[in-house]
Structure formats: C-alpha cells, structure tokens
Protein backbone atom coordinates (compact mmCIF):
# COMPACT_ATOMS: atom_id res chain seq x y z
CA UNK A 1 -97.49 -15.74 -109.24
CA UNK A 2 -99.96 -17.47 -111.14
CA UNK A 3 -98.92 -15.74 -114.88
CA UNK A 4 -95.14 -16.66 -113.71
CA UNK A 5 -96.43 -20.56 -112.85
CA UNK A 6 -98.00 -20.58 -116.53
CA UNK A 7 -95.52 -18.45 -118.70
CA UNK A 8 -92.45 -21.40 -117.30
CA UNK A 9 -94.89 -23.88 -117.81
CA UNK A 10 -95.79 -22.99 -121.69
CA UNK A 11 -92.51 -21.87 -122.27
CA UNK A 12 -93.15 -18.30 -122.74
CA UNK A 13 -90.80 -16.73 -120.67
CA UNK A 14 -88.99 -13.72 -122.87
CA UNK A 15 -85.46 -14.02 -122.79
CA UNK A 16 -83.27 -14.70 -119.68
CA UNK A 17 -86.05 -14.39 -117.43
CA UNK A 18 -88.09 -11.13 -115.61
CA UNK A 19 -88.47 -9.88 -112.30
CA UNK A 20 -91.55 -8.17 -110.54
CA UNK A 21 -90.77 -6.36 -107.38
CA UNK A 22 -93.06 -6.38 -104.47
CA UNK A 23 -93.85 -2.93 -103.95
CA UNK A 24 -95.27 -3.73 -100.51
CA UNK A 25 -91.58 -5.25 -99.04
CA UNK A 26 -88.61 -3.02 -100.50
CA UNK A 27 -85.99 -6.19 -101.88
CA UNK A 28 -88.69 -9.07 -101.92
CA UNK A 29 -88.54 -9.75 -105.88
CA UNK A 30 -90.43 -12.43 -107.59
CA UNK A 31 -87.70 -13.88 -110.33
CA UNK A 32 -89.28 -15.69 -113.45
CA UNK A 33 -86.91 -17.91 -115.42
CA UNK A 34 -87.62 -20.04 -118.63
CA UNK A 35 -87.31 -23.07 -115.79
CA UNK A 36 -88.30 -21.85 -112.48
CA UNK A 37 -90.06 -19.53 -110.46
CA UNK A 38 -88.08 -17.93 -107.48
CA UNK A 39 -88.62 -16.08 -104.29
CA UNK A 40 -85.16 -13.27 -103.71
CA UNK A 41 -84.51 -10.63 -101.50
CA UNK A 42 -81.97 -8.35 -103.29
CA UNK A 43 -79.71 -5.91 -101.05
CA UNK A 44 -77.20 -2.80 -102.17
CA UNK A 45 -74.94 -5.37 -101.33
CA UNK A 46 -76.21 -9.31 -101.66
CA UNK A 47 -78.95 -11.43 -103.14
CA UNK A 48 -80.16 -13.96 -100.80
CA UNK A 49 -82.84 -17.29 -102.02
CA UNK A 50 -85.57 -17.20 -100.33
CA UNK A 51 -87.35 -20.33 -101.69
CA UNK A 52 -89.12 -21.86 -104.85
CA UNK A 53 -92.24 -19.65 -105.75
CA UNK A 54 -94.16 -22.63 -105.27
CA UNK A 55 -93.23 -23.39 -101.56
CA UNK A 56 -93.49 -19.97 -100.29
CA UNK A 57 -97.02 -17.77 -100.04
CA UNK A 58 -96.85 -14.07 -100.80
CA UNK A 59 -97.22 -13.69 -96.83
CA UNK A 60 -94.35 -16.33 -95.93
CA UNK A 61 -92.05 -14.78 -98.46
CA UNK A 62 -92.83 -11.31 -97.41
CA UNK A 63 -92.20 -12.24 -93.74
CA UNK A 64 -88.76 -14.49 -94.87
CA UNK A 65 -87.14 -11.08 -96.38
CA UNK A 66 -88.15 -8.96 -93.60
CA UNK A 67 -86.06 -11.18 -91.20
CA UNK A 68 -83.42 -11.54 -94.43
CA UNK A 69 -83.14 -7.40 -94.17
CA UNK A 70 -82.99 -7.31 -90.52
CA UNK A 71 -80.19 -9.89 -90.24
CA UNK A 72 -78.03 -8.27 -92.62
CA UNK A 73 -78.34 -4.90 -91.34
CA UNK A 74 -77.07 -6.58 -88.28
CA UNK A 75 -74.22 -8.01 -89.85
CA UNK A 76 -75.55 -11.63 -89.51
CA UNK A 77 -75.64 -14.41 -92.34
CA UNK A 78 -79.58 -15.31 -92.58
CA UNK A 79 -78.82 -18.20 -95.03
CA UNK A 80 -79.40 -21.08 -92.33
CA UNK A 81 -82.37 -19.11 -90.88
CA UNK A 82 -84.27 -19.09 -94.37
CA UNK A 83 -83.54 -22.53 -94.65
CA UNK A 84 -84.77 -23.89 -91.49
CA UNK A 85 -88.03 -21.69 -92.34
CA UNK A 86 -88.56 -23.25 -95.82
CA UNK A 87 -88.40 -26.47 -94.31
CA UNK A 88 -90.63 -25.67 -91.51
CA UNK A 89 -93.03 -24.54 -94.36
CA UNK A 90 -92.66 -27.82 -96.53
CA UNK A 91 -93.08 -29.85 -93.48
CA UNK A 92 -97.02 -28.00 -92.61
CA UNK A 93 -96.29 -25.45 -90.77
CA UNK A 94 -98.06 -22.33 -90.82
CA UNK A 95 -96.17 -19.16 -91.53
CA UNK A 96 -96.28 -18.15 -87.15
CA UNK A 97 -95.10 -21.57 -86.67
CA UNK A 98 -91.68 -21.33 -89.47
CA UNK A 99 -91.21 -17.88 -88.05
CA UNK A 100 -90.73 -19.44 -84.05
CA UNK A 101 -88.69 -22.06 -85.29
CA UNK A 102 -86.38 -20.02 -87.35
CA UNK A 103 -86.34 -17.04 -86.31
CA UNK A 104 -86.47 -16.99 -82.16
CA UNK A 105 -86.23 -13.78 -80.17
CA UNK A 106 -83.05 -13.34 -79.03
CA UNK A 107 -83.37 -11.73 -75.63
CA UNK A 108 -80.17 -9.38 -75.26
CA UNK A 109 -78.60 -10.70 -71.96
CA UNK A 110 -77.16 -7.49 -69.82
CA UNK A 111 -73.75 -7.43 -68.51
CA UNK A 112 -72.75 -7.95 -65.06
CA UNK A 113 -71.98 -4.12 -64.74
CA UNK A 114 -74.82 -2.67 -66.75
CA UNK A 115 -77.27 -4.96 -64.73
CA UNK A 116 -76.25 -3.60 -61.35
CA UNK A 117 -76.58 0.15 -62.48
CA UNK A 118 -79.87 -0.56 -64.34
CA UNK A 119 -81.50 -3.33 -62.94
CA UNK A 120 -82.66 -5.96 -62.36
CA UNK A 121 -80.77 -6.99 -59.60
CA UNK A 122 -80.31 -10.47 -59.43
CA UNK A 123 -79.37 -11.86 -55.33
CA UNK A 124 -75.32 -12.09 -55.99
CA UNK A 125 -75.82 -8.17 -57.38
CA UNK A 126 -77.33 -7.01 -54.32
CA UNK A 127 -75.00 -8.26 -52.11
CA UNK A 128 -71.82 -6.56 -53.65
CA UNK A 129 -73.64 -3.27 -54.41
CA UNK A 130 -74.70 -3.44 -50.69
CA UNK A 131 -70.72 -4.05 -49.84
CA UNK A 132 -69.57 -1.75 -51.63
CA UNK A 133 -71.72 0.77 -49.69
CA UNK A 134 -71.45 -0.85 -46.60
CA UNK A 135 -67.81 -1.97 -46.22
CA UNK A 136 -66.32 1.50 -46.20
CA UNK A 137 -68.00 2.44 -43.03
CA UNK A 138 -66.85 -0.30 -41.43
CA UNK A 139 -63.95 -0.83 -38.99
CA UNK A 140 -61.74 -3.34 -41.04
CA UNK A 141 -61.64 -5.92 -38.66
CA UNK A 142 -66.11 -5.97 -38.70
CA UNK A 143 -66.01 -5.24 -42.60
CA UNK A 144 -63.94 -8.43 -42.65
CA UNK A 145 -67.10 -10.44 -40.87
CA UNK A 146 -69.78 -8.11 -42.35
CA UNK A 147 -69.02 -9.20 -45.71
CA UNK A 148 -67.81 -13.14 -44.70
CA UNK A 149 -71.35 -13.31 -43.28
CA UNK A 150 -73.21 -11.68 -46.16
CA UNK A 151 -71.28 -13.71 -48.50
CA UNK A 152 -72.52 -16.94 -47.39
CA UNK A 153 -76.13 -15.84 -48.41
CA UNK A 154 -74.99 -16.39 -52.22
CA UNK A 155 -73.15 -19.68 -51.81
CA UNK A 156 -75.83 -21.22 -53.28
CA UNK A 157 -78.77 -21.39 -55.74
CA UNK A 158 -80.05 -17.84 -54.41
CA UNK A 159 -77.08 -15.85 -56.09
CA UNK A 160 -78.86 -16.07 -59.84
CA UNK A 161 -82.18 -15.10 -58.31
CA UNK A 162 -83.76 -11.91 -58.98
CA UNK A 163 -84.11 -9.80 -55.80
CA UNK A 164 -87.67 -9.50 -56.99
CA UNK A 165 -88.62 -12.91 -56.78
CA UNK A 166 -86.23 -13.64 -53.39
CA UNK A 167 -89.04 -15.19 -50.93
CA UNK A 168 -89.56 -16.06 -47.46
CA UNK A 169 -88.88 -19.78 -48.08
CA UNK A 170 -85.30 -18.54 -50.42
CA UNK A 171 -84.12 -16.65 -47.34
CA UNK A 172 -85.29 -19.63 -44.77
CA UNK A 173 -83.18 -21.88 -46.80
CA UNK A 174 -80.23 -19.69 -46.48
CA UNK A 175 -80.44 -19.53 -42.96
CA UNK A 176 -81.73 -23.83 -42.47
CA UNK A 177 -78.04 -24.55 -44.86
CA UNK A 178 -75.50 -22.75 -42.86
CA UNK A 179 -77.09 -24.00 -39.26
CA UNK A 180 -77.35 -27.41 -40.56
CA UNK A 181 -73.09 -27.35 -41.26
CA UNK A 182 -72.81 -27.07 -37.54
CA UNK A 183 -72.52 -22.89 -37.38
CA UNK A 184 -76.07 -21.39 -35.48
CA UNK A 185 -74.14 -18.55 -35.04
CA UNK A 186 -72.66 -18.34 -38.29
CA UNK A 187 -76.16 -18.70 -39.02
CA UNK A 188 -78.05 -15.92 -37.23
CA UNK A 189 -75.12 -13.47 -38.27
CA UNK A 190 -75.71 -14.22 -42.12
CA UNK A 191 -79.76 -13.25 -41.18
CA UNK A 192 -78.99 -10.20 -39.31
CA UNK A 193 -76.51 -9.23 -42.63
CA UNK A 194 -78.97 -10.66 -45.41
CA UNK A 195 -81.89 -7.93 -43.31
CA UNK A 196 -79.40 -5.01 -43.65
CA UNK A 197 -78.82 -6.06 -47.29
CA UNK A 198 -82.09 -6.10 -48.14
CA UNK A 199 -83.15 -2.78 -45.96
CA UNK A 200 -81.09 -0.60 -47.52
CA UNK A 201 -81.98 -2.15 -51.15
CA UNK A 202 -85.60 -1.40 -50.52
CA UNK A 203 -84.73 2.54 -49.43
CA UNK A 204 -82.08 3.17 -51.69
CA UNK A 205 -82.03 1.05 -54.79
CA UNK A 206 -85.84 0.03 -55.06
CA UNK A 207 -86.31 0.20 -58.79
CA UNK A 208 -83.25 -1.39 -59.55
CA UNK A 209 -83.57 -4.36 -56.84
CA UNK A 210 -87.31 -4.65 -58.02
CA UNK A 211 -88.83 -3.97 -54.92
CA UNK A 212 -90.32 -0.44 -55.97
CA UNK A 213 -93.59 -2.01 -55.29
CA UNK A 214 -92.53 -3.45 -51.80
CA UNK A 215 -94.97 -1.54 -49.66
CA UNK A 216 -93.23 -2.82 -46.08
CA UNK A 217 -90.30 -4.98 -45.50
CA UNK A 218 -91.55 -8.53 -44.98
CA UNK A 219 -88.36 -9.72 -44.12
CA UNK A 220 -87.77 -7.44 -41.04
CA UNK A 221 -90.47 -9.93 -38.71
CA UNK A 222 -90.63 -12.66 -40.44
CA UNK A 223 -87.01 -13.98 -41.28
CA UNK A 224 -84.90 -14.46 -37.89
CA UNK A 225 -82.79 -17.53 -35.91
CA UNK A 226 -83.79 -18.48 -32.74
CA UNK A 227 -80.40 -18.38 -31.08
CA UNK A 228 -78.78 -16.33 -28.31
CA UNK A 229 -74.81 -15.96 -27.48
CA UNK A 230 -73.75 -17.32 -24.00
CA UNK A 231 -72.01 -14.61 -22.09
CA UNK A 232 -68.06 -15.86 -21.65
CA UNK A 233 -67.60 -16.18 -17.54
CA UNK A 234 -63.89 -17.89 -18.30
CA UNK A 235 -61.82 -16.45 -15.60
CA UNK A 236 -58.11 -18.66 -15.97
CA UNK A 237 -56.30 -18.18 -13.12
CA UNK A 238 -52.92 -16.72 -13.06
CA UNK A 239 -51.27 -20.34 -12.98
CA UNK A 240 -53.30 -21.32 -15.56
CA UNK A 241 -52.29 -18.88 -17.87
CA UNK A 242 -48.41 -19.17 -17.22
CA UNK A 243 -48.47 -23.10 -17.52
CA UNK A 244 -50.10 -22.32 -20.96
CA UNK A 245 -47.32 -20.20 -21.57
CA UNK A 246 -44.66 -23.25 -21.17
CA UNK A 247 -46.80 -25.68 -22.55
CA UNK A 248 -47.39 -23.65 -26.26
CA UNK A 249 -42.98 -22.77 -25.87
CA UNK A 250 -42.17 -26.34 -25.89
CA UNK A 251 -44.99 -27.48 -28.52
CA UNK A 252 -45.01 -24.85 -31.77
CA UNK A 253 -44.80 -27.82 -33.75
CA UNK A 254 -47.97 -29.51 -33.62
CA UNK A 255 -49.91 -32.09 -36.18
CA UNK A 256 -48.71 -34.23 -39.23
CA UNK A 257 -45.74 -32.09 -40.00
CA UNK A 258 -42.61 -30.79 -38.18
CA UNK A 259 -43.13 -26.80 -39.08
CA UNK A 260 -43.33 -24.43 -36.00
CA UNK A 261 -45.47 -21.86 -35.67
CA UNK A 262 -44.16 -18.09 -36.47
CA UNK A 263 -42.01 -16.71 -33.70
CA UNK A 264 -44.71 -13.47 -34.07
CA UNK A 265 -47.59 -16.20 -32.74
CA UNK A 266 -45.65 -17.34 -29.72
CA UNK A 267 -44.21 -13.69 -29.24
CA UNK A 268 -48.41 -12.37 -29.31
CA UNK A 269 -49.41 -15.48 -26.98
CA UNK A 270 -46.82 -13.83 -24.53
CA UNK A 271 -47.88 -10.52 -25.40
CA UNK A 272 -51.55 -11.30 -24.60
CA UNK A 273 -50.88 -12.68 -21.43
CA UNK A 274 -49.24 -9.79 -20.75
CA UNK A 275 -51.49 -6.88 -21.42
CA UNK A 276 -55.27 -8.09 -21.46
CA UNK A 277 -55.46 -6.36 -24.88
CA UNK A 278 -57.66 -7.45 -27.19
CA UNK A 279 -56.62 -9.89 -29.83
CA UNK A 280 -57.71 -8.02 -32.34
CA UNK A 281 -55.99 -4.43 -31.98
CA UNK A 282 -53.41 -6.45 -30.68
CA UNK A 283 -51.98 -8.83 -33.32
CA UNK A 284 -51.74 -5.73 -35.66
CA UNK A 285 -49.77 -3.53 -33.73
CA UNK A 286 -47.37 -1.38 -35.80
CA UNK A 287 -43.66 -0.96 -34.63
CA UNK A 288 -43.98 2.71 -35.76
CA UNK A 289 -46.58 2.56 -32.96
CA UNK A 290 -44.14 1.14 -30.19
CA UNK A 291 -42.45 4.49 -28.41
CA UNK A 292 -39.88 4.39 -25.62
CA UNK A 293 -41.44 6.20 -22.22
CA UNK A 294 -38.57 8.78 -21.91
CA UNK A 295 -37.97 9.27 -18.10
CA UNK A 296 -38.24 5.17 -17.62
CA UNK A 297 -35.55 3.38 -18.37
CA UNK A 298 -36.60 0.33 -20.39
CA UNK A 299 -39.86 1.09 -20.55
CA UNK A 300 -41.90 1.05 -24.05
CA UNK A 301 -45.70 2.87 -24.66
CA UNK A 302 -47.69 0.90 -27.23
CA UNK A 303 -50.41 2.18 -29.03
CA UNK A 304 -53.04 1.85 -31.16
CA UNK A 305 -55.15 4.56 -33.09
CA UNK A 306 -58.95 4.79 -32.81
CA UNK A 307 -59.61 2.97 -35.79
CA UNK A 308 -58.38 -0.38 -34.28
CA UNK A 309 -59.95 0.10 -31.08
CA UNK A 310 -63.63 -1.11 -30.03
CA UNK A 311 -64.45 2.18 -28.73
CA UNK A 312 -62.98 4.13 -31.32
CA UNK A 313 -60.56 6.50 -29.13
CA UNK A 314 -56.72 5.98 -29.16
CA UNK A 315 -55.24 3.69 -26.36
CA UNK A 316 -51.72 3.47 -24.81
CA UNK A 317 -50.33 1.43 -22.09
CA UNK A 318 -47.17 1.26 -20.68
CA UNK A 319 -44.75 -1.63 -20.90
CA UNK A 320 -42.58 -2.74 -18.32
CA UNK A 321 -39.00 -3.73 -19.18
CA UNK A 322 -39.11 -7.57 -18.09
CA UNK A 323 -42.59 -8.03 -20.47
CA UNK A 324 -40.48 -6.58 -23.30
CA UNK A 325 -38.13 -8.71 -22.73
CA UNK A 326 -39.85 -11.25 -22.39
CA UNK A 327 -41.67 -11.09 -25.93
CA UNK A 328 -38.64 -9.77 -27.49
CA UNK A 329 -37.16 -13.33 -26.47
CA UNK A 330 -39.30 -15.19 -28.97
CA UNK A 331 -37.24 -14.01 -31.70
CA UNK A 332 -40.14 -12.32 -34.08
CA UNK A 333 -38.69 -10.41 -37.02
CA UNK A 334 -37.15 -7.70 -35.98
CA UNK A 335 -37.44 -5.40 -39.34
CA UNK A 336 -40.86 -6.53 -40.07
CA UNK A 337 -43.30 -2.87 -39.56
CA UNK A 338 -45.79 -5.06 -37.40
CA UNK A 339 -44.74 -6.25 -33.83
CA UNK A 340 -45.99 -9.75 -34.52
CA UNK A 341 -45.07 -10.21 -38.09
CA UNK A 342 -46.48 -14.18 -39.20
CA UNK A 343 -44.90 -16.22 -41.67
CA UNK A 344 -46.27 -14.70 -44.89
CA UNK A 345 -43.94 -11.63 -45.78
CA UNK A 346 -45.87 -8.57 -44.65
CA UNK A 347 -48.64 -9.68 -42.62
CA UNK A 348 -49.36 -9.68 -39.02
CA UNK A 349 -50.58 -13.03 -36.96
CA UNK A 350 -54.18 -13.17 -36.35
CA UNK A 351 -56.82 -13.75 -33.54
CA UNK A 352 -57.84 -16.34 -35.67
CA UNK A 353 -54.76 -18.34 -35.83
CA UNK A 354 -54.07 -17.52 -31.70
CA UNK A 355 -57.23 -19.09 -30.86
CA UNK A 356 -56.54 -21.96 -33.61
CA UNK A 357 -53.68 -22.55 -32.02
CA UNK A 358 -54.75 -23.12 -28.28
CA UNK A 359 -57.48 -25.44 -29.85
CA UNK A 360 -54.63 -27.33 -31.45
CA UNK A 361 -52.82 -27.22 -28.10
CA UNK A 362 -56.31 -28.82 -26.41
CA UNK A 363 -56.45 -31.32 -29.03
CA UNK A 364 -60.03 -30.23 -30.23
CA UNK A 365 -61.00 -31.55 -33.81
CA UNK A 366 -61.17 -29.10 -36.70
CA UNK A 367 -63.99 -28.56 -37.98
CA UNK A 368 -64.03 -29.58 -42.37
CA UNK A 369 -65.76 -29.24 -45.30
CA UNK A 370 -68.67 -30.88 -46.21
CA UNK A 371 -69.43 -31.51 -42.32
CA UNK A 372 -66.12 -33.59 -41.84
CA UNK A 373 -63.77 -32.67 -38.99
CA UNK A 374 -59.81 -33.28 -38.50
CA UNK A 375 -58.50 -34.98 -35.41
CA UNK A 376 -55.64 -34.04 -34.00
CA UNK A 377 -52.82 -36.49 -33.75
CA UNK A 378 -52.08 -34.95 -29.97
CA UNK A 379 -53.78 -34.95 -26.71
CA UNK A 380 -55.02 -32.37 -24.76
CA UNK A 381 -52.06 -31.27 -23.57
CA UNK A 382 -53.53 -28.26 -21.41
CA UNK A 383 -56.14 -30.22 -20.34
CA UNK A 384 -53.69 -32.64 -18.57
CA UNK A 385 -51.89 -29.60 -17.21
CA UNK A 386 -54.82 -29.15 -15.26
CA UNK A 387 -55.69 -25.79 -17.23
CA UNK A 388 -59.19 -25.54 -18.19
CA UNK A 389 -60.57 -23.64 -21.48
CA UNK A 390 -59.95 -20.41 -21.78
CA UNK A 391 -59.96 -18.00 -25.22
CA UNK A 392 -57.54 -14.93 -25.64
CA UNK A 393 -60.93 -12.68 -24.59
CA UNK A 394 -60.91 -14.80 -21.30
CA UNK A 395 -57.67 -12.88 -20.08
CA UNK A 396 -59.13 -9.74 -19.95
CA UNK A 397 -61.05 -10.63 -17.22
CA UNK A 398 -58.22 -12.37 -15.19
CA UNK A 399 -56.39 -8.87 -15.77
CA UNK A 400 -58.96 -6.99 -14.16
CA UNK A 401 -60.22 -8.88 -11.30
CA UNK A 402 -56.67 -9.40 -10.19
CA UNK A 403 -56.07 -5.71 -10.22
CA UNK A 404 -59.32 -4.81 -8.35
CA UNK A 405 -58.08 -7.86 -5.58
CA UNK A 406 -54.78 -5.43 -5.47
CA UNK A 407 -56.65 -2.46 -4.86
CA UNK A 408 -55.72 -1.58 -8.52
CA UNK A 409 -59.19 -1.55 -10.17
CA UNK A 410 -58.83 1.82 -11.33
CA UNK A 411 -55.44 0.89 -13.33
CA UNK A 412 -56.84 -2.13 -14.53
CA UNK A 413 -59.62 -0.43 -16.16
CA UNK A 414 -57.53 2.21 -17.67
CA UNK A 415 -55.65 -0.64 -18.74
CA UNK A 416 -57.96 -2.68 -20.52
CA UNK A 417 -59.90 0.89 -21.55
CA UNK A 418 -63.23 0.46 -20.70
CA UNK A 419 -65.07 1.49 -17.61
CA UNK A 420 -65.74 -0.70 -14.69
CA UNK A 421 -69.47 -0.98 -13.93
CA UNK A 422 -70.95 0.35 -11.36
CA UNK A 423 -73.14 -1.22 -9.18
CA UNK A 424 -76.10 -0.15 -6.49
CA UNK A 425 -75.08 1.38 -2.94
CA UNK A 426 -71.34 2.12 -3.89
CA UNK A 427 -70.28 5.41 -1.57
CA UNK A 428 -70.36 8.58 -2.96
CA UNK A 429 -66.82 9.04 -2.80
CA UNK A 430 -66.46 6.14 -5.17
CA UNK A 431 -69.16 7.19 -7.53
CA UNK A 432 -67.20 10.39 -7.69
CA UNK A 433 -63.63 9.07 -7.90
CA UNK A 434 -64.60 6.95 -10.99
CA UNK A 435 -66.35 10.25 -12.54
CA UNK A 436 -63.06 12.00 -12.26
CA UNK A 437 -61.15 8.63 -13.43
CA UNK A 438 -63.33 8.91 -16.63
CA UNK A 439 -63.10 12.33 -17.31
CA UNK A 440 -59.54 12.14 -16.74
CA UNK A 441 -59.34 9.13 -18.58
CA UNK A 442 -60.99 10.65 -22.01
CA UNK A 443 -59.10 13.30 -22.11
CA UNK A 444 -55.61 11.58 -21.52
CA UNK A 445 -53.88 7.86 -21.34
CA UNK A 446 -53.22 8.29 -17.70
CA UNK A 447 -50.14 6.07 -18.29
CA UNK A 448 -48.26 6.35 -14.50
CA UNK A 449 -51.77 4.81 -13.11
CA UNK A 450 -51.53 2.52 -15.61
CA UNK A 451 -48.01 1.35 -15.04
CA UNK A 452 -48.61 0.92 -11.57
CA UNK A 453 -51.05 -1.97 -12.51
CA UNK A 454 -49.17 -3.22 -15.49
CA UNK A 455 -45.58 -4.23 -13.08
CA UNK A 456 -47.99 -5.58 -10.42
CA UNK A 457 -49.88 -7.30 -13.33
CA UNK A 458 -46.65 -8.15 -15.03
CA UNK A 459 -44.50 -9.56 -11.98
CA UNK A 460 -47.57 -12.11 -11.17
CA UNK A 461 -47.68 -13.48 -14.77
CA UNK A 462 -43.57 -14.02 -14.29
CA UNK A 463 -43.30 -15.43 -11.37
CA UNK A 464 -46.13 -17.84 -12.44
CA UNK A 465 -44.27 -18.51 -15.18
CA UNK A 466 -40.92 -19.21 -13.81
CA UNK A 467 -43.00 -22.03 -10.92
CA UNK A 468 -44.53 -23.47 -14.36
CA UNK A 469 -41.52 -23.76 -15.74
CA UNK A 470 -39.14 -25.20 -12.88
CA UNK A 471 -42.27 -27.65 -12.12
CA UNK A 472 -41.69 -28.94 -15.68
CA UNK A 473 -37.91 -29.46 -15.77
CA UNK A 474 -37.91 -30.95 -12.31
C-alpha cells in the first residue's frame, strides 16, 4: 500500500496501472492507477469497489470482500452494503463497528409449518397442534367447545409467545381477561383447556414446545378459577311449558326487523317439549333416522346413533301420531335430510339458537362486544304469562317426574336414557326390577315401555296446550 501511495504520487505508475492480489482473501485485489489507489473484489462473474486505498485498512478491506463474496454467492447486490461500511469507516468507526452497521445478521425467520414440526413452539402453535390431536377424539358437539374454549387463550398478546417463556402471570392474565367480559365460566373452561394443552405438550412434544427441561408441571396447582356450576333444579310445570308453546307460535318475529324464525326452530321447540331429548342430539336429527313403527299405525321411531348421544349407545323412542303431527304442522322443509332444517341451506337449528330464542321471548339483553349488551325492543312476554325461566335441559326433568307421578318412572327413564337413581331403603323388589330394566335396557330400546310413557307424556303436553291456547283467543 505504501509503494502504490508513492508510485501515483511521483508519477511512476507503468502503463495503465497494476494489480497485486491479496493472497490471504481469494478476489480482494489492490488496483494501482497513474491517479488512484483502489480497493476491488473481482468475481468469475463481477468486479465490485470496495473503497479508495486510502480509506480502507488491509483488515477493513479484507473483511468488506468477505461479506462482498458471501452476498453474491447468495444472489444479493452488496453495492449499498459496502457503501454504508465505507462511510461508517470515514465517519470513525472501527472496523467491528462498520461491520454491525452494514452488515447485520439476518436471523432466518421459520415458517409457520416448519416451526410447529421443529420448534420452537410459539403459544398460537401449541394450541392448534394440541387440536389437531385432540379434536378427533372428540364427540363433535364437545370438539366444538373444546376448541372455542382453547381458542380464547390466544386472543391476545399470548399467541406470539414462546411456550417456553409462557408464565404463571401469562396464563393468570388469560384467565383475569375472559372473567372480566362477564363469562366466569367461560373462564374456568378456557383454564381447564389451556392445562390439557399444556399437559400433553410437556409429555408429547417437550423439545419442540421448549419445555424439555420442565421437570413437573407448574401449571397443574397453581393456575385454576375459583368457580363452581349451580346444579339446574328448573322443574316448568306442564302449563308452563304449553303456554310457552303458544306464546313462541304467535311471536317468531321478534326485534328490529319483521323476519320469522325458521319453521325447523318452532317445529324443534315443539319437538322438545315433546320428547325430553336433549337439545343437542336433538336439533340434528337425520330424516334417514326417522322410521315408521310397523304394527302402529301412525307411529314414527326416531333415532340417534351413539356418536350423538351423551352416553355413547344408540337411542330410539317412539313417537305417537298426534306429536308428529303436531311438529309436522310447523311447516319445516320437508326435503331437507335433517328433521329441523334452519334457514341456511343444509344445516340443522341449534341448541344455541333454541335457547337464544326463549331469551329473546323473556326479553333478556344480549350480551355484546366489548362488554356492551343489546336490549330487546319487547317485554318479557313469558314472564307476564306467568311462566318462570326454564332452559330446553329444564324439560327433561318435567318429563320424568311426571312419569314417575304416573307410575311410569321406568318409561320415563328409558325415555330420556339414563338411569333413575337409586336411593337408600328402596325394597328389594325394586332394586331388582330396575337391575332387570337396565340390563334389558342395554341390550335393547325397549320401545312398547317406552310408548306407554310417551302417549301419557304426549296427551298432557296437548291438552295443556289446547287450555293455553283457548285461554288466549278468549
């Protein structure tokens, strides 16, 4: 460098000019011109400026055409690098400090499908690799809330977070947000699913949630909600139930607007009233699933597999002529495959929009966003029927204590398929009766015990019904 400086300066350069390779950086070349000396980086392919020989050390310029190399090989353009680093240089930089300005590690940022099979896991990650597992095993109607309530958990900040560095306080939070819009329960679900979540990351996925060094799972004690569920003791009464029925036939249109609800909803209100059956398995009965009874006149057998069914076995019960008629009457589709077809093309009502709809009938406000509610425009038009609260589960019970009151507790259980319990000092003979009711009752739907209870069961809701409604017109 210093024979270069003094052959430009006393004009001694031969010819065009002459270039000395370093032999220490392959392509770093020092280029000596009758006017200037000049730091290059020569390529197969391009030669790149590095800087005036003058500005740059042997060590800068070394370090500039190692990053020129490693750009190109990469297919980048290192022009605006070098430049910011010559600058850095001519400002008093040291060669570390041009280097961090110009030439900052790039940190290659995963995808969202290579993260979640190599880690780390980030919060959001967790919880739909832990779906995915989880979901499948899952009746629909619980995968449905499973993953509504694990959901919540990455509404906010927490979905970017590495499961690694998830704390106590993180998962507090969670749990403090979603009880503070008004939801406890809501609440202590999302805990009980975030636990699972984080369970089954620690003994399956450890490495690739980060929590391979997680020696026992914190969370299990110390994250829970200090709330309990009230047990339901609703018990309408007959009446009750039948004035409901005339009250939600003369008001499907309710609120701002003059739309009805589907004929399916009224049609499964009637339908629930009917059977005791829970709302659930219910609302998404198939027609395929509807059978004549062949030796009864009228009568239809509806069913529903194991699948939809809280206890997992296959149900039946028989339905007497005047309760098809009478949900036939509402007018649901007739060619749609499910019994209570809603308004959207292929989809069955819900419990949701049932209950939804006796709140709307009861005038309660609607809960919003953002903590806001909706009133609604009517009154409580059961409650000045004189019919207290009551939820679709709430008929269940009226089923089967009017039943046992008829001496029909046996076909009322069948009915609503589950097992009366048993309590302290009942005879023998009864003890044994209901052992031969249930092992008669796995092994087949028992369906002339339960018709007996469903026409007793079904001629009290009527003629309910037809009091309500003559009370109203007169």
């Amino acid at each position: 460098m210093k024979r270069a400086a003094a052959m430009v300066a006393a004009g001694k350069v031969p010819g065009r000019g002459i270039d000395h390779a370093d032999v220490g950086c392959p392509g770093l070349i020092l280029r000596t011109t009758p006017l200037a000396v000049t730091w290059l980086y020569k390529s197969r392919t391009s030669t790149l400026r590095l800087g005036a020989g003058d500005e740059l050390t042997p060590a800068a310029a070394r370090e500039a055409a190692t990053r020129a190399r490693l750009a190109l090989r990469d297919g980048a353009d290192p022009r605006q690098d070098l430049r910011v680093f010559g600058h850095a240089l001519r400002s008093g930089a040291s060669v570390a400090e041009a280097v961090d300005a110009a030439f900052p590690e790039e940190i290659a940022v995963p995808s969202d499908e290579e993260r979640r099979r190599r880690g780390p896991w980030q919060w959001r990650d967790l919880v739909e690799e832990h779906l995915a597992a989880k979901l499948p095993k899952l009746r629909p109607r619980w995968a449905a809330q499973y993953e509504r309530h694990l959901r919540r958990s990455a509404d906010g900040p927490l979905a970017h977070r590495l499961v690694s560095l998830v704390t106590l306080d993180d998962l507090v939070g969670v749990r403090d947000r979603i009880a503070r819009a008004g939801a406890p329960s809501a609440a202590a679900d999302t805990v009980e699913a975030v636990k699972g979540a984080m369970d089954w990351a620690w003994q399956h996925h450890a490495p690739r949630a980060g929590l391979q060094r997680v020696e026992f799972p914190w969370w299990r004690d110390r994250l829970s909600m200090d709330w309990a569920s009230t047990p339901r003791t609703h018990t309408p009464r007959v009446d009750e139930l039948a004035r409901t029925l005339v009250i939600a036939e003369r008001h499907k249109a309710l609120g701002s607007t003059a739309k009805e609800v589907a004929p399916g909803m009224v049609a499964a209100l009637w339908a629930l009233v009917l059977t005791g059956q829970r709302a659930g398995a219910l609302t998404g009965t198939l027609r395929a699933d509807v059978v004549p009874w062949e030796g009864r006149p009228g009568w239809q057998i509806w069913t529903w597999p194991g699948a939809a069914m809280k206890g997992g076995r296959p149900h039946g019960i028989p339905v007497p002529p005047e309760a098809v008629a009478a949900v036939a009457r509402q007018g649901a589709d007739p060619t749609s495959r499910f019994l209570f077809p809603s308004r959207v093309p292929g989809k069955a009502v819900t419990p949701v929009g049932l209950t939804q709809w006796l709140d709307r009938l009861r005038g309660k406000e609607k809960a919003g966003k953002g903590g806001r509610s909706t009133l609604r425009p009517e009154a409580d038009l059961l409650g000045a029927a004189g019919i207290r609260p009551w939820t679709p589960h709430d008929v269940r019970r009226t089923l089967g204590t009017y039943l046992d009151l008829e001496r029909l507790g046996g076909a009322g259980s069948a009915i609503l398929a589950h097992k009366p319990a048993a309590s302290r000092g009942e005879q023998a003979e009864r003890e044994l009766a209901e052992a031969i009711t249930l092992r008669h009752y796995v092994h087949s739907q028992r369906l002339d015990l339960k018709a007996e209870g469903m026409e007793a069961w079904t001629k009290a809701v009527l003629d309910a019904y037809e009091a309500a409604a003559l009370s109203v017109r007169t």
